[in-house]
C-alpha atoms as a PDB file:
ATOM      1  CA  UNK A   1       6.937   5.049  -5.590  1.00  0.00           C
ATOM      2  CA  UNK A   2       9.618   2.552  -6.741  1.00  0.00           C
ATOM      3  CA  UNK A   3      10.924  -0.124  -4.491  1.00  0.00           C
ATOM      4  CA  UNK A   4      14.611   1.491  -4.566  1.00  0.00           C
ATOM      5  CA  UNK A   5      12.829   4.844  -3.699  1.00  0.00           C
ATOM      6  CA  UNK A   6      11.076   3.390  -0.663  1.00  0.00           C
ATOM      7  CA  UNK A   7      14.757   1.898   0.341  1.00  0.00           C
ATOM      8  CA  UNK A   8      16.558   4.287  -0.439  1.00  0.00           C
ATOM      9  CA  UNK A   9      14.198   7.090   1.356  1.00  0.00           C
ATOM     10  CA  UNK A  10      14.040   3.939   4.540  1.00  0.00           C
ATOM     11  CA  UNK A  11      18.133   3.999   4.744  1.00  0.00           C
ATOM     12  CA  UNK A  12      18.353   7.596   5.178  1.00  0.00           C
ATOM     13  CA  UNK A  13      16.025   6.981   8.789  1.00  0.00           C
ATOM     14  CA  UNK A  14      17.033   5.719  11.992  1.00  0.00           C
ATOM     15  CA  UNK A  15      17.200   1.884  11.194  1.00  0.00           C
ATOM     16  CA  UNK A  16      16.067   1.328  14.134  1.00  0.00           C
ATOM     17  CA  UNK A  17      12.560   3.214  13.960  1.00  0.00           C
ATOM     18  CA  UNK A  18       9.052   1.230  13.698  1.00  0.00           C
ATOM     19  CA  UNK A  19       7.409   1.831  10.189  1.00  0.00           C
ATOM     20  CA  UNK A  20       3.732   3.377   9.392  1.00  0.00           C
ATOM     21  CA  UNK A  21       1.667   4.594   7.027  1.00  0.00           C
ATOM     22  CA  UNK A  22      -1.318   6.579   6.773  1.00  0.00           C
ATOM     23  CA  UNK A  23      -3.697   7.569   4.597  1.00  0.00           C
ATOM     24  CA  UNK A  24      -6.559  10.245   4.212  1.00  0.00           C
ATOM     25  CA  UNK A  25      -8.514   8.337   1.610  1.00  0.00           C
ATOM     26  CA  UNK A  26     -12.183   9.557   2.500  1.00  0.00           C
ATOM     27  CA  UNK A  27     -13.219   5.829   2.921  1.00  0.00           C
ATOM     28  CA  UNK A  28     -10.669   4.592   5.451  1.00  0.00           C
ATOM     29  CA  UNK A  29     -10.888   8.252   7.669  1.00  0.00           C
ATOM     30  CA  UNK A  30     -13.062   7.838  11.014  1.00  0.00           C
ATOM     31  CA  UNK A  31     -15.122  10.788  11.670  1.00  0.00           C
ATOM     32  CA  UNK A  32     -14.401  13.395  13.856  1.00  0.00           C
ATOM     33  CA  UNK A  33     -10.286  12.158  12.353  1.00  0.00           C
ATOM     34  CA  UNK A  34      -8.187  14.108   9.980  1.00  0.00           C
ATOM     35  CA  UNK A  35      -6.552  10.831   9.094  1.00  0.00           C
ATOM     36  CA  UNK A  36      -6.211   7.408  10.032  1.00  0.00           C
ATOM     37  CA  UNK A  37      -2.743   6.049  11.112  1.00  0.00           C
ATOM     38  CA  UNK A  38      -2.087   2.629   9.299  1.00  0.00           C
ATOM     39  CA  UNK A  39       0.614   0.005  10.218  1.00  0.00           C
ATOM     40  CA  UNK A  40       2.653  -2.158   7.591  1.00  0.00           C
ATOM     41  CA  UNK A  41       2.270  -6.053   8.498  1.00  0.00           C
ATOM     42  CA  UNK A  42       3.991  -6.956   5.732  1.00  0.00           C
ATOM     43  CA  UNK A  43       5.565  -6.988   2.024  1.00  0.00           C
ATOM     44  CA  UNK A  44       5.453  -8.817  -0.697  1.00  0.00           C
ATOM     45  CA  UNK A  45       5.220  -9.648  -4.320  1.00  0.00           C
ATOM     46  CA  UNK A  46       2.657 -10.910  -6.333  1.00  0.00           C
ATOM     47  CA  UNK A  47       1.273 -11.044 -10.197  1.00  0.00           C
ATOM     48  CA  UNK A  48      -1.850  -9.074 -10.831  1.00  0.00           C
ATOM     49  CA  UNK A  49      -3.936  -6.816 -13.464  1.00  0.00           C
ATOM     50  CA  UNK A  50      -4.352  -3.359 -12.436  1.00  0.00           C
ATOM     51  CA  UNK A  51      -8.240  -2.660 -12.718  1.00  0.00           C
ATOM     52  CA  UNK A  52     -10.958  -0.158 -12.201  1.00  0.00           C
ATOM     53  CA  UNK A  53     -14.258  -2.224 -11.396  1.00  0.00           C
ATOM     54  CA  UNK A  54     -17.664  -0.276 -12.424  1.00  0.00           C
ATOM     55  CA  UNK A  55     -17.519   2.150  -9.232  1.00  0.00           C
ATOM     56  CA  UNK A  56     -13.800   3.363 -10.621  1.00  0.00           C
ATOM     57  CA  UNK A  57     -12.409   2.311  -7.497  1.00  0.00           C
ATOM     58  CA  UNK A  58      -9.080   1.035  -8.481  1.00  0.00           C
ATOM     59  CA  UNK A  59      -8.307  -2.779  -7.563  1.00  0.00           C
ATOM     60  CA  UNK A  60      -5.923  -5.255  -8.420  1.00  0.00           C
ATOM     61  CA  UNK A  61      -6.958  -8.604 -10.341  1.00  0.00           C
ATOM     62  CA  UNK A  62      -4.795 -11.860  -9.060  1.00  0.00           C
ATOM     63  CA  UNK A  63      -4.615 -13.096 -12.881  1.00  0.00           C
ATOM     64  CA  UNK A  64      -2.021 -14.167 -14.965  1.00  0.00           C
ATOM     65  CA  UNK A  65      -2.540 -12.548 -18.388  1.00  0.00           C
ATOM     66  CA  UNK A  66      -0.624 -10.346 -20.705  1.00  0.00           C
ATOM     67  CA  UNK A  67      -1.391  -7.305 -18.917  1.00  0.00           C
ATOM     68  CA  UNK A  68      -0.296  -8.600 -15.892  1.00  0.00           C
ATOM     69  CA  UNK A  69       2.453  -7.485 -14.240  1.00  0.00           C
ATOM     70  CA  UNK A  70       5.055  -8.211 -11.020  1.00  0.00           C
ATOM     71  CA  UNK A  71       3.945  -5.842  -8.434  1.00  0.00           C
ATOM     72  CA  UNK A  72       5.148  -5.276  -4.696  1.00  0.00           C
ATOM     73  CA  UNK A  73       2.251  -4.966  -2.109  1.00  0.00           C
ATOM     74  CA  UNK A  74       2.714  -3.723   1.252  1.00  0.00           C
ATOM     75  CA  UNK A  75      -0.348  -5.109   3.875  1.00  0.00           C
ATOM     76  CA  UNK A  76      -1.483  -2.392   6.417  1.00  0.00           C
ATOM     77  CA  UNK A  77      -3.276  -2.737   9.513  1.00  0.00           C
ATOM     78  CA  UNK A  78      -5.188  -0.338  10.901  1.00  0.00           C
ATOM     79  CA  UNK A  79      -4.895  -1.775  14.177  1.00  0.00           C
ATOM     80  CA  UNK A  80      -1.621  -1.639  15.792  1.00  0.00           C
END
């Protein structure tokens, strides 16, 4: 998702409402969960290399270097 997607889908909510994710990525789900409920702490930009490391999980690589590229990260918690 873009950054004017996530606004634009944001300003069409109650501006007053919290904001959470979730995800049901098989490593972050507890057992005996369908999902795990995940909270934003905060957003930002940084300057990184997208990058698969040996296992294919995908990562990001805090470089400077011609593939690198402006990207805007959103920290979750997943205690709230």
């Amino acid at each position: 998702m873009k950054v004017k997607e996530l606004v634009s889908e944001l300003t069409k909510c109650d501006q007053e409402l919290e904001v959470l994710s979730f995800s049901d990525d098989q490593d972050l789900v507890l057992q005996k969960h369908l999902f795990r409920i995940l909270e934003i702490a905060r957003i930002g930009v940084a300057v990184g290399e997208r990058h698969r490391g040996d296992d294919l999980i995908p990562t990001l690589k805090f470089v400077r270097s011609p593939k690198s590229e402006k990207i805007v990260l959103i920290k979750l918690l997943a205690i709230f």
